[in-house]
PDB file of N, CA and C in Angstrom:
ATOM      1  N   UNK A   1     184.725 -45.106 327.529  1.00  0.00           N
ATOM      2  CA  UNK A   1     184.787 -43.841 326.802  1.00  0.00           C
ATOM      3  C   UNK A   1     184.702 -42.697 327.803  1.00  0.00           C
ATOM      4  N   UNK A   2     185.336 -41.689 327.736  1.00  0.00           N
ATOM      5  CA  UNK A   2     185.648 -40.745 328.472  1.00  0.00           C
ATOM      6  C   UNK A   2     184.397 -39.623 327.832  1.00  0.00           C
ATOM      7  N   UNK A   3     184.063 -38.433 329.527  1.00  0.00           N
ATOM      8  CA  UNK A   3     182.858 -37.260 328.240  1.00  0.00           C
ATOM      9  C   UNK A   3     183.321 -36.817 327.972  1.00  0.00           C
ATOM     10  N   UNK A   4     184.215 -36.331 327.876  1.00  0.00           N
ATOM     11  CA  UNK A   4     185.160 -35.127 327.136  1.00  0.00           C
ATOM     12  C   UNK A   4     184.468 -35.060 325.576  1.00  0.00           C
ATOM     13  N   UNK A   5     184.210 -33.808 325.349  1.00  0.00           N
ATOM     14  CA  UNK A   5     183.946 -33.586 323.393  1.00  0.00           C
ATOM     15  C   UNK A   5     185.162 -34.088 322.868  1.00  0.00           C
ATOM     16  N   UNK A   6     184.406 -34.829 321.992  1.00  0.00           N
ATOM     17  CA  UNK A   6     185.665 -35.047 320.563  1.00  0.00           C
ATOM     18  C   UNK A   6     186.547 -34.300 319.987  1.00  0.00           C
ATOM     19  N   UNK A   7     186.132 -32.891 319.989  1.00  0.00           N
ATOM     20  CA  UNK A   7     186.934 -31.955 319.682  1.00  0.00           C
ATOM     21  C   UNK A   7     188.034 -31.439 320.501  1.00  0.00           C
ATOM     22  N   UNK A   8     187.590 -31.557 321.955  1.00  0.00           N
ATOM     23  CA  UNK A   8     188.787 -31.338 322.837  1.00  0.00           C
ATOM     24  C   UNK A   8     189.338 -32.945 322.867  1.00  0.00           C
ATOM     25  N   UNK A   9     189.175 -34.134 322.888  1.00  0.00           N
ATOM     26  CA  UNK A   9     189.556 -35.099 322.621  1.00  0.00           C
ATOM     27  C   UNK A   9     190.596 -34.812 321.535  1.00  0.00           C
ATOM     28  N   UNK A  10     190.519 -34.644 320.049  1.00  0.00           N
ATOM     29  CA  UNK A  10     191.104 -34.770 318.933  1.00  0.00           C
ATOM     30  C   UNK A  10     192.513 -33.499 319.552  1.00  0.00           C
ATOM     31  N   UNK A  11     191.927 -32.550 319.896  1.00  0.00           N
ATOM     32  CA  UNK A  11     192.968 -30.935 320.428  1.00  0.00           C
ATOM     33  C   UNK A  11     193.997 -32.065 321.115  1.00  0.00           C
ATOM     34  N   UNK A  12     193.632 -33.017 322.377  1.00  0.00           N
ATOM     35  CA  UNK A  12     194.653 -33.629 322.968  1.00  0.00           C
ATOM     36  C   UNK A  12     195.019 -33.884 322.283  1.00  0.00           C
ATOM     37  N   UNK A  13     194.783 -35.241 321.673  1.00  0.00           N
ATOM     38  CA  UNK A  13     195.650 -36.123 320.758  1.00  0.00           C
ATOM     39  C   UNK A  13     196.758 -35.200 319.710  1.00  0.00           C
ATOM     40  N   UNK A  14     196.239 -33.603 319.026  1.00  0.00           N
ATOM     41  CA  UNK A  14     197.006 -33.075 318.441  1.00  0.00           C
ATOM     42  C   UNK A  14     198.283 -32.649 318.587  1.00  0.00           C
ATOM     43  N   UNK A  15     198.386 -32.647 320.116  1.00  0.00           N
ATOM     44  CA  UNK A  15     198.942 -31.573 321.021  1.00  0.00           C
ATOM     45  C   UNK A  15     200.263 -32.981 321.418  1.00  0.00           C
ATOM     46  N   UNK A  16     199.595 -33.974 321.920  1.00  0.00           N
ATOM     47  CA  UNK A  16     200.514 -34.907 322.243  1.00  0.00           C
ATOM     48  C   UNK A  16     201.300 -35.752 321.014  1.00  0.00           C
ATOM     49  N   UNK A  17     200.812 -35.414 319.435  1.00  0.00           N
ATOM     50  CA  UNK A  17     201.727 -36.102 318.632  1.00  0.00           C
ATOM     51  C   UNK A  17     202.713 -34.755 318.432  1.00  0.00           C
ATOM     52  N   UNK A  18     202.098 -33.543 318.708  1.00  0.00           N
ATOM     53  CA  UNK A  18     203.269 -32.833 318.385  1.00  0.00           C
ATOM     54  C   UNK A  18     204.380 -32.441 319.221  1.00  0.00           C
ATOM     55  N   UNK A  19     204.068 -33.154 320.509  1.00  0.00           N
ATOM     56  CA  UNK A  19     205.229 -32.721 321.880  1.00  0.00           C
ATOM     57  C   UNK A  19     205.794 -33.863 322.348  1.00  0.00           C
ATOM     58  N   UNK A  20     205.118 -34.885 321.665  1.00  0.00           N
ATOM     59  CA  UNK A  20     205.956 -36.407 322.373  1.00  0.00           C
ATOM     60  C   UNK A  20     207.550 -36.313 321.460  1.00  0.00           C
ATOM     61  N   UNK A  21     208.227 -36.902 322.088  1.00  0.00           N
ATOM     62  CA  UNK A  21     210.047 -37.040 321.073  1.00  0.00           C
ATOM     63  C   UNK A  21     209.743 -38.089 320.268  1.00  0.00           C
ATOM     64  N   UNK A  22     208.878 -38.697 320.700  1.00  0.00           N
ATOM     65  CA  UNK A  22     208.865 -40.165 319.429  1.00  0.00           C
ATOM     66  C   UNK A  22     208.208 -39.838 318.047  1.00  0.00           C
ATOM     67  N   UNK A  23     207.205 -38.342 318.181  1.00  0.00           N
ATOM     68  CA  UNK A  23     206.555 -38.372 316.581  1.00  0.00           C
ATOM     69  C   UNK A  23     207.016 -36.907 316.675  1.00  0.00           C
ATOM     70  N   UNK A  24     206.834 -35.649 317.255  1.00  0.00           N
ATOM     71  CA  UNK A  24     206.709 -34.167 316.929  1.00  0.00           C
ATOM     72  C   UNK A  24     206.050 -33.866 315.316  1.00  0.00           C
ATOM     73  N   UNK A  25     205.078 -34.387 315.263  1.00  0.00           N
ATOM     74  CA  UNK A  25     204.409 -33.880 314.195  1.00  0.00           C
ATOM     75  C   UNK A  25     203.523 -33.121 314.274  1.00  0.00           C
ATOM     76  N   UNK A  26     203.306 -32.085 313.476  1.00  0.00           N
ATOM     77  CA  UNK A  26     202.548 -31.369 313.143  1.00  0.00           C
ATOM     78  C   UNK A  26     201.108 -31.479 311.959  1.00  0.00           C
ATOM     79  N   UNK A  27     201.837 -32.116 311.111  1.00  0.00           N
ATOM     80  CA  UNK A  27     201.265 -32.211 310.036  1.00  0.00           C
ATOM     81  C   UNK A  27     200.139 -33.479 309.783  1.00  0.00           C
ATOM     82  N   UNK A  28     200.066 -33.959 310.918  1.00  0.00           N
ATOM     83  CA  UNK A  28     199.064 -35.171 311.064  1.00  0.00           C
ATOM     84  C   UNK A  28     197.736 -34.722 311.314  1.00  0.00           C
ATOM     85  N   UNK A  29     196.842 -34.878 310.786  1.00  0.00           N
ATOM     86  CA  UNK A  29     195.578 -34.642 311.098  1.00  0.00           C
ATOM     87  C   UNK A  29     194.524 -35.658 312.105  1.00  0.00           C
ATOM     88  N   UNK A  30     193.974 -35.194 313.341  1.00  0.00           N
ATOM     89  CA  UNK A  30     192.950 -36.144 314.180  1.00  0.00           C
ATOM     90  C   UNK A  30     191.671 -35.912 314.193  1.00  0.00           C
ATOM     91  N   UNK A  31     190.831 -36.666 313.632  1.00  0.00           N
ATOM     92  CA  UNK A  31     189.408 -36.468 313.646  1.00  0.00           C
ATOM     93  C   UNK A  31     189.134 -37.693 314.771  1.00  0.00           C
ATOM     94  N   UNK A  32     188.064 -36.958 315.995  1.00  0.00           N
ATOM     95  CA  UNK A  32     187.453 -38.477 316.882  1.00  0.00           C
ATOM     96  C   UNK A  32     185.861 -38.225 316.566  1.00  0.00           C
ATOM     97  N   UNK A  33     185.628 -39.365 316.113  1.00  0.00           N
ATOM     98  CA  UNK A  33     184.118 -40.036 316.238  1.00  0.00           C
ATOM     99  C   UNK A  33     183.776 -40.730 316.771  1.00  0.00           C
ATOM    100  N   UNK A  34     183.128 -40.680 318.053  1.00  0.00           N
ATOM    101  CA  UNK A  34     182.789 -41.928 319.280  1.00  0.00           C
ATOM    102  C   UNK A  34     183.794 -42.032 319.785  1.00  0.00           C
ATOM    103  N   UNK A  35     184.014 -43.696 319.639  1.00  0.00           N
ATOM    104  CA  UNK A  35     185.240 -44.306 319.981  1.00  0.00           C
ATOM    105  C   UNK A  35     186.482 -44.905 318.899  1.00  0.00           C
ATOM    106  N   UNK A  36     186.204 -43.616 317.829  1.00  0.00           N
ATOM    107  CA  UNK A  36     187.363 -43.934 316.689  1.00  0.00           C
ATOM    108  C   UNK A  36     188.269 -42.869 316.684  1.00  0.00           C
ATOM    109  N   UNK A  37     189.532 -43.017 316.759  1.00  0.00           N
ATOM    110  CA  UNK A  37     190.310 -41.576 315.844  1.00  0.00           C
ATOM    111  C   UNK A  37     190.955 -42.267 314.510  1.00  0.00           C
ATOM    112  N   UNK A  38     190.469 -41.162 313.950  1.00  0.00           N
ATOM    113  CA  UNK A  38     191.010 -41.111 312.413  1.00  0.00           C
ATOM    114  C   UNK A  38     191.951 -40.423 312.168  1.00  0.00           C
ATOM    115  N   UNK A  39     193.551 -41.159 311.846  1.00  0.00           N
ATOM    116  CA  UNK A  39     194.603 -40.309 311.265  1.00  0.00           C
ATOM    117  C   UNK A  39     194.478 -40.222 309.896  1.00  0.00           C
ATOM    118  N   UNK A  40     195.153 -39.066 309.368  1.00  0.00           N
ATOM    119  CA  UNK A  40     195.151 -38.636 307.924  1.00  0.00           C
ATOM    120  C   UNK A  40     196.211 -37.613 307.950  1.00  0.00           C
ATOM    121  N   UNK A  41     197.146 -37.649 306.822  1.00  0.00           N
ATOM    122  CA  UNK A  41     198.592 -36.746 306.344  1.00  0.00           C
ATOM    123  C   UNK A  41     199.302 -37.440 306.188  1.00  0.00           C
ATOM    124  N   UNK A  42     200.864 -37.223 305.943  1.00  0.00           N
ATOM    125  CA  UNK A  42     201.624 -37.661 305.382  1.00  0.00           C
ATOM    126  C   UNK A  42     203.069 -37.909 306.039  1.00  0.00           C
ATOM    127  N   UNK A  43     203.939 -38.649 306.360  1.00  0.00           N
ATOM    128  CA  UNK A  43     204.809 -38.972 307.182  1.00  0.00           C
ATOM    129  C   UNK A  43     205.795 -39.050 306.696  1.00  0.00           C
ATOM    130  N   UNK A  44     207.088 -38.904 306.669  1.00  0.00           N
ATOM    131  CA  UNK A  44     208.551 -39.590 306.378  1.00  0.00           C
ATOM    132  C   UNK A  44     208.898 -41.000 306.166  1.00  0.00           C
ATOM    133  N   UNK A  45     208.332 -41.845 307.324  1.00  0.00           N
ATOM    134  CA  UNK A  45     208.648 -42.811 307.258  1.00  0.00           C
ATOM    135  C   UNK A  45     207.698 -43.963 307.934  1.00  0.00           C
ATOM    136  N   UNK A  46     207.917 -45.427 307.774  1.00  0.00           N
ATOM    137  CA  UNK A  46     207.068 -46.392 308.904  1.00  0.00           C
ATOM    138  C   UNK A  46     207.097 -46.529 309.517  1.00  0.00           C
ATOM    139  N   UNK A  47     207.987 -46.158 310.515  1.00  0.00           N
ATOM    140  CA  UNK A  47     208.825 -46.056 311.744  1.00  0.00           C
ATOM    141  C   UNK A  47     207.591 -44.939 312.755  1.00  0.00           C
ATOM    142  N   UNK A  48     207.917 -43.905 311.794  1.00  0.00           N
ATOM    143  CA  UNK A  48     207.174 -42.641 312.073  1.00  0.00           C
ATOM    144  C   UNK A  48     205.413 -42.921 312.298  1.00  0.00           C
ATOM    145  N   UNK A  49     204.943 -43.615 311.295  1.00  0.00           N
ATOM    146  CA  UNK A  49     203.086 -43.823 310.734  1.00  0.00           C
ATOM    147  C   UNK A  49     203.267 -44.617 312.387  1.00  0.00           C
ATOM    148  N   UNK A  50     204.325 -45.599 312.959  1.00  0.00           N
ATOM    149  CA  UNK A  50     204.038 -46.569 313.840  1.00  0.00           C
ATOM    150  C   UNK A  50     203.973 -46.155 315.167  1.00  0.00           C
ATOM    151  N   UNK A  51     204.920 -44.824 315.700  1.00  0.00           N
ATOM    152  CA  UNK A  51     204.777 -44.027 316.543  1.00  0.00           C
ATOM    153  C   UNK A  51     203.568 -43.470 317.000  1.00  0.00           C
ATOM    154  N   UNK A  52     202.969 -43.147 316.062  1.00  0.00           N
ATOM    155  CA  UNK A  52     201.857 -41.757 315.606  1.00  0.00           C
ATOM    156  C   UNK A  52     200.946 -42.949 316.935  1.00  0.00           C
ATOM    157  N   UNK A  53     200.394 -44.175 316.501  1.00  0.00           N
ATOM    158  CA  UNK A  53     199.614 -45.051 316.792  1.00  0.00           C
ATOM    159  C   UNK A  53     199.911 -45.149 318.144  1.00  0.00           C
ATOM    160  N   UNK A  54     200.998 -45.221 318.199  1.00  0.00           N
ATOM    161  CA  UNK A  54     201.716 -45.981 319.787  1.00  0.00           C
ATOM    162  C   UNK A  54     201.252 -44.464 320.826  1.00  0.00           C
ATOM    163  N   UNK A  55     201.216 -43.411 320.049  1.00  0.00           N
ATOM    164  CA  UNK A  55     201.177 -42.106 321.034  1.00  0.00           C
ATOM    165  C   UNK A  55     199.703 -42.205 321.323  1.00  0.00           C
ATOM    166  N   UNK A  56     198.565 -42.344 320.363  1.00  0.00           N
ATOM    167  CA  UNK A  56     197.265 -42.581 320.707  1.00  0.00           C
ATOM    168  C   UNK A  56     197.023 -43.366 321.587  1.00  0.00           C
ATOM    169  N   UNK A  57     197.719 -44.502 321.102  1.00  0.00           N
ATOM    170  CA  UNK A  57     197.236 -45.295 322.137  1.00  0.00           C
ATOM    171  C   UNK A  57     197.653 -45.229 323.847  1.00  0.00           C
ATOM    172  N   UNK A  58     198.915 -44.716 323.998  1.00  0.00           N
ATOM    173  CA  UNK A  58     199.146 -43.923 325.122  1.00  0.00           C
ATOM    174  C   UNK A  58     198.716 -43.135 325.689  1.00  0.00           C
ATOM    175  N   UNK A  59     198.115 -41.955 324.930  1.00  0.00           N
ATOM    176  CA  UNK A  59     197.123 -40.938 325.366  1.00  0.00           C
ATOM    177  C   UNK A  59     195.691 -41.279 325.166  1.00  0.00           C
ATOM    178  N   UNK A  60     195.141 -42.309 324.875  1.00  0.00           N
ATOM    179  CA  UNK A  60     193.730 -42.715 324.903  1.00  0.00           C
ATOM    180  C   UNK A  60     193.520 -43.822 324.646  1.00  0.00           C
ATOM    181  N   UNK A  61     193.504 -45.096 324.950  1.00  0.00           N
ATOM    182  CA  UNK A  61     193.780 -46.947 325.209  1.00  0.00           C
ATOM    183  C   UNK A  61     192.538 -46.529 324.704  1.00  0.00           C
ATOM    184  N   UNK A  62     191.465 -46.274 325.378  1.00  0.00           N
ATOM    185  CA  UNK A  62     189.886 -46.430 324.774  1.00  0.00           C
ATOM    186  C   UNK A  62     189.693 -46.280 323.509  1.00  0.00           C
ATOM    187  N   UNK A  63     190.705 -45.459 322.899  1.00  0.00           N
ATOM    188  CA  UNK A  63     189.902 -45.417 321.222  1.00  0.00           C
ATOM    189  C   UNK A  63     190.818 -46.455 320.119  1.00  0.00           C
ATOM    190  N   UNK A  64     189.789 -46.567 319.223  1.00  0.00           N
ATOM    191  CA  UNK A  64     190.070 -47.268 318.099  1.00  0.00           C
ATOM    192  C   UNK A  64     190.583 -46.864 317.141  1.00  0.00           C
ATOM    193  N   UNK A  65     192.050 -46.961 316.436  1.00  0.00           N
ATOM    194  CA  UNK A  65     192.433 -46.026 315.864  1.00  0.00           C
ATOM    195  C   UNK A  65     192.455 -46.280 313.787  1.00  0.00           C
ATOM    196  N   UNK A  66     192.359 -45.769 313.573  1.00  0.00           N
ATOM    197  CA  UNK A  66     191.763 -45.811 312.036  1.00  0.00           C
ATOM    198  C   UNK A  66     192.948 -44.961 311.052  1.00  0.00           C
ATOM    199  N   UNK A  67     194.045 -45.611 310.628  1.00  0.00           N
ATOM    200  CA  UNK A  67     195.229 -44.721 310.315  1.00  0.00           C
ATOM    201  C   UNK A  67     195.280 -44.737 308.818  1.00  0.00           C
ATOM    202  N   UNK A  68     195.046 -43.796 308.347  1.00  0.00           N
ATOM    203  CA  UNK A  68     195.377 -43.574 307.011  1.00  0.00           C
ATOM    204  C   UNK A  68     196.435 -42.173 306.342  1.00  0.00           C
ATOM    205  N   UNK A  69     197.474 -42.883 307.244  1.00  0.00           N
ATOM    206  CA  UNK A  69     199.043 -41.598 306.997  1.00  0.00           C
ATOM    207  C   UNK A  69     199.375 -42.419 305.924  1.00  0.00           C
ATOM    208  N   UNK A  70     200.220 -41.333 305.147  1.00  0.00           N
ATOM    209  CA  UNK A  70     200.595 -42.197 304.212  1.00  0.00           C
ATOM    210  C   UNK A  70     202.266 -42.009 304.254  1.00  0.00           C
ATOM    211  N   UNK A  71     202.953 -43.393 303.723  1.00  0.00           N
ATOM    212  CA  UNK A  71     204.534 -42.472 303.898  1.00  0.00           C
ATOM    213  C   UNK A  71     204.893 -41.948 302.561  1.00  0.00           C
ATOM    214  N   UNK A  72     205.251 -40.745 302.822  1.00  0.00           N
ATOM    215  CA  UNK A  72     206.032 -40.031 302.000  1.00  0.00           C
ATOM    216  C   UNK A  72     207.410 -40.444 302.314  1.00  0.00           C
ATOM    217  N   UNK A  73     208.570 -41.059 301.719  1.00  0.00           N
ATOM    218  CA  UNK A  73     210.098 -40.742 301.747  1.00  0.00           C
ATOM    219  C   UNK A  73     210.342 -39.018 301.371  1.00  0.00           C
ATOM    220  N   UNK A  74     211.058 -38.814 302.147  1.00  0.00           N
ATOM    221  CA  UNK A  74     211.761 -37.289 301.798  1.00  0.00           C
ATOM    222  C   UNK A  74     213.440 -37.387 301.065  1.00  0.00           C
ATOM    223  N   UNK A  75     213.922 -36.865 300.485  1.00  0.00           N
ATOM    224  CA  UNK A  75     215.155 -37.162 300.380  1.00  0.00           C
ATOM    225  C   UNK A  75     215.904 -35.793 299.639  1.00  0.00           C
ATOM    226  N   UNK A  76     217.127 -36.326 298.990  1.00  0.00           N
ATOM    227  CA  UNK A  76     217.348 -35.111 298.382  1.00  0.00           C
ATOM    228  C   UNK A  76     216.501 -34.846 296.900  1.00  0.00           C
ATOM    229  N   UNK A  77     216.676 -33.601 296.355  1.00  0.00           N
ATOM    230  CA  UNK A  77     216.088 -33.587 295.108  1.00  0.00           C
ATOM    231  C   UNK A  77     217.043 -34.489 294.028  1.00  0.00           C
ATOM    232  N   UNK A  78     216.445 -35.007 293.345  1.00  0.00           N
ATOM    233  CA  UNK A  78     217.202 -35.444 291.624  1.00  0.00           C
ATOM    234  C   UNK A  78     217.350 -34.178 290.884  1.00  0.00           C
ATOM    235  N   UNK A  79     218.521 -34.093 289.913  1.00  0.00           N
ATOM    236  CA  UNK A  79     218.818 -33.215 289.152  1.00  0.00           C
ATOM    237  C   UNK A  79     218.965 -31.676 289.723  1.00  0.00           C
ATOM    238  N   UNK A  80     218.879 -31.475 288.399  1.00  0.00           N
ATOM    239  CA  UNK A  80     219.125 -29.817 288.842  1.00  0.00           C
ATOM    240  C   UNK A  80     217.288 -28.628 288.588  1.00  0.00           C
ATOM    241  N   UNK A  81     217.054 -28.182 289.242  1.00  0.00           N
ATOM    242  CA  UNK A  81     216.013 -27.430 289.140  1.00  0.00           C
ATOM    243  C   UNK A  81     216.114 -26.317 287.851  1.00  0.00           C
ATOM    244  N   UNK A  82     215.247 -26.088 287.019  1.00  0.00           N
ATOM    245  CA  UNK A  82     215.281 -25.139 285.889  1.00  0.00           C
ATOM    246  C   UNK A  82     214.407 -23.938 286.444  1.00  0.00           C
ATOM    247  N   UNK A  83     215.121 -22.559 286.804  1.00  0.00           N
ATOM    248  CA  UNK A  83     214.249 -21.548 287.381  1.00  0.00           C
ATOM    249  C   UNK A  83     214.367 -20.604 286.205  1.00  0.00           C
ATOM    250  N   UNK A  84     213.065 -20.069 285.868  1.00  0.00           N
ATOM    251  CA  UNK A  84     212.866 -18.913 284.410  1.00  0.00           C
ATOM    252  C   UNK A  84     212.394 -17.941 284.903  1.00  0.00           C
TER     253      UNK A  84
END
């Protein structure tokens, strides 16, 4: 385990899912406790939730990662929208 605060810990990890080409997310949330990070938000795809992991673990082998993204599919809308 590295001393670095958790909070500048979690800032990395934020910083590197949103600048790596394999995830650029924003919308992922990192909480570190000890030697856990906890993901939480919502993703496009499994492809995507599987990245997220692979970048942690690239930017910090030491922690244990605890993923609870969920996938959202995005797509087009159904129907037609009713605006009043």
């Amino acid at each position: 385990m590295t001393d670095e605060p958790e909070q500048y810990l979690a800032a990395r990890l934020r910083r590197a899912i949103a600048e790596d080409p394999r995830t650029t997310e924003m919308g992922v949330r990192i909480t570190v406790r000890g030697d856990t990070a906890l993901l939480s938000g919502d993703v496009a795809s499994p492809e995507r939730r599987a990245e997220l992991e692979a970048v942690i673990h690239d930017v910090a082998p030491e922690l244990t990662v605890l993923d609870d993204v969920k996938v959202v599919p995005v797509g087009e809308p159904e129907g037609q929208e009713d605006l009043r």
